[in-house]
C-alpha atoms as a PDB file:
ATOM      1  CA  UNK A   1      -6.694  70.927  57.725  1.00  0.00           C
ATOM      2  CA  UNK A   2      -4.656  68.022  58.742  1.00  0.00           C
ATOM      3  CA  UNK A   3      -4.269  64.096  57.071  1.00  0.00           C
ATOM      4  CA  UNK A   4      -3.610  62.846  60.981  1.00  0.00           C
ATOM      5  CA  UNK A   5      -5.035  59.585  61.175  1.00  0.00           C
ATOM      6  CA  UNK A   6      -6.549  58.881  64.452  1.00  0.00           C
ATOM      7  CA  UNK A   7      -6.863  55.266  66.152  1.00  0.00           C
ATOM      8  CA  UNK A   8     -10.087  54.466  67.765  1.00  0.00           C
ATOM      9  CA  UNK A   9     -10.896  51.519  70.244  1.00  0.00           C
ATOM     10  CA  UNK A  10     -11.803  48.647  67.695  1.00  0.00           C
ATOM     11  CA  UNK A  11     -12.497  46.056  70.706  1.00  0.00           C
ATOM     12  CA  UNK A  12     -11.569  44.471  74.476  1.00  0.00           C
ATOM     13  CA  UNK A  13     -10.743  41.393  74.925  1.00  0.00           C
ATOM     14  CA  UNK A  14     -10.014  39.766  78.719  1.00  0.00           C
ATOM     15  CA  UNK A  15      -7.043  37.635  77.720  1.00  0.00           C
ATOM     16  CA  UNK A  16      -3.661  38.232  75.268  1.00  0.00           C
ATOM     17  CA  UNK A  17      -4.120  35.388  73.758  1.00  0.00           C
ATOM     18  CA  UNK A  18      -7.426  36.556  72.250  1.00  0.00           C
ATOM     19  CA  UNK A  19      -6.324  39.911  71.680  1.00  0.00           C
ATOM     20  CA  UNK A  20      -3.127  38.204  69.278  1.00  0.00           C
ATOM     21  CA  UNK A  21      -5.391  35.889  67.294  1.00  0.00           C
ATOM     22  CA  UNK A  22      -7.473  39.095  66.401  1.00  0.00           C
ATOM     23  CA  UNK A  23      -4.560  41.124  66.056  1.00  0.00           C
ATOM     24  CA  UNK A  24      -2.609  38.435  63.581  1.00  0.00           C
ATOM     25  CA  UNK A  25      -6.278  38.390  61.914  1.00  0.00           C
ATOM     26  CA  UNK A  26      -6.348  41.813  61.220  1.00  0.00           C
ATOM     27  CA  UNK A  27      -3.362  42.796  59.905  1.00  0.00           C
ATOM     28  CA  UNK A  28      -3.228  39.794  57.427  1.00  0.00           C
ATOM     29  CA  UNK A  29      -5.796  41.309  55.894  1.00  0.00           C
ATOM     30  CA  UNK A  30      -4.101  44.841  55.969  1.00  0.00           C
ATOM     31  CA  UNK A  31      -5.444  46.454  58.663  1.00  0.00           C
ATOM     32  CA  UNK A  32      -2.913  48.508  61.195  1.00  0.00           C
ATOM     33  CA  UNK A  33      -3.856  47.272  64.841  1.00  0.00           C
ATOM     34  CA  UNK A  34      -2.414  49.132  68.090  1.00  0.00           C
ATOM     35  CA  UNK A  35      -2.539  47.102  70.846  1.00  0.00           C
ATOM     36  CA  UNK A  36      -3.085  48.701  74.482  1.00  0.00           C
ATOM     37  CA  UNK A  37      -2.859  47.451  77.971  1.00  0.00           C
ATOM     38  CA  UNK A  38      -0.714  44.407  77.158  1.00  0.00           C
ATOM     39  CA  UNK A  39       1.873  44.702  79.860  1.00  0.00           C
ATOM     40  CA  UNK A  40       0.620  43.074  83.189  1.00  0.00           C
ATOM     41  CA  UNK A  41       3.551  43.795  85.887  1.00  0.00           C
ATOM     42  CA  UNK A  42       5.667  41.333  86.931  1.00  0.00           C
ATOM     43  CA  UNK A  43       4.590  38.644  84.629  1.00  0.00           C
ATOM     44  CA  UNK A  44       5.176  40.814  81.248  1.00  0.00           C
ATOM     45  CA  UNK A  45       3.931  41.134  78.156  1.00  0.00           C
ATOM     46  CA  UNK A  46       3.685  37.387  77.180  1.00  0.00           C
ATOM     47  CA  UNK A  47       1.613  36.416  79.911  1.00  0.00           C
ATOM     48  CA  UNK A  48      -1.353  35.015  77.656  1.00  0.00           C
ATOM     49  CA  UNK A  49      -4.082  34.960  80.933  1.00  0.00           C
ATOM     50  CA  UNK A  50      -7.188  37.214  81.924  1.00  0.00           C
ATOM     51  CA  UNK A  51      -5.736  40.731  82.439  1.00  0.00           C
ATOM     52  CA  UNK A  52      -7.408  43.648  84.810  1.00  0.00           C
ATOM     53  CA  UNK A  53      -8.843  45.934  82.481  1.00  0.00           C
ATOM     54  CA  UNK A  54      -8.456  43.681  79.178  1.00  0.00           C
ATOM     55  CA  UNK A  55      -6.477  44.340  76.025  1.00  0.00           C
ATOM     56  CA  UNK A  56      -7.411  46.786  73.919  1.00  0.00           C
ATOM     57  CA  UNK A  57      -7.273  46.782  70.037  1.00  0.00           C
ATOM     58  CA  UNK A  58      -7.112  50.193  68.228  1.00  0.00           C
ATOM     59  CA  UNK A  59      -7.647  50.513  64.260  1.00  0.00           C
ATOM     60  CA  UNK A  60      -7.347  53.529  62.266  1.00  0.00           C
ATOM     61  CA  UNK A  61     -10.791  55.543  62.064  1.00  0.00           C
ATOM     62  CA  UNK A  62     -11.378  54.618  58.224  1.00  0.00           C
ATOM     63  CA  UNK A  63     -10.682  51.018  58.808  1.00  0.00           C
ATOM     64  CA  UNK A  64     -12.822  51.102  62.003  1.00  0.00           C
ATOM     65  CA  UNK A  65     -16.211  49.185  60.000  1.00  0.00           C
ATOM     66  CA  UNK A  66     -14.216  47.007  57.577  1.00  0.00           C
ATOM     67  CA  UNK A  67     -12.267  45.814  60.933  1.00  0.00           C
ATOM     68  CA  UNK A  68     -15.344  44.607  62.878  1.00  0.00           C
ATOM     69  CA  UNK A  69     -16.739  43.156  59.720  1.00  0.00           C
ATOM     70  CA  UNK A  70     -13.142  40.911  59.594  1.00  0.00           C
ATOM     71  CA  UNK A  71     -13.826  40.190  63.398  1.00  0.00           C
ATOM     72  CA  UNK A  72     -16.833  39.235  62.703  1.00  0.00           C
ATOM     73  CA  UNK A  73     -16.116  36.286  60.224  1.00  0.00           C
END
């Protein structure tokens, strides 16, 4: 048996900017947040505009419900 923890897509959001303010949301409240898809070529990872694909958020499994509850406030 193993205590891996495994990250599971919490949410999508079109722009960076969006994706931060839940991220910064999130982890004041505790909660580990991975962040995927961030990096947008040439313009890097601070470009805050509408990104092919979106940005993902990622929360450990056991957080996964108490995470959209925060979102959700």
């Amino acid at each position: 048996m193993t205590d891996d923890v495994r990250f599971v897509l919490l949410a999508t959001f079109a722009t960076g900017f969006d994706a931060d303010v839940a991220r910064a949301a999130l982890e004041a409240e505790g909660v580990p947040v991975l962040v995927k898809g961030q990096h947008v070529g040439m313009f890097g990872a601070g470009f805050q505009g509408a990104m092919m694909g979106g940005v993902e958020l990622h929360v450990p499994s056991p957080e996964l419900a108490r995470a959209r509850e925060l979102l959700e406030e």
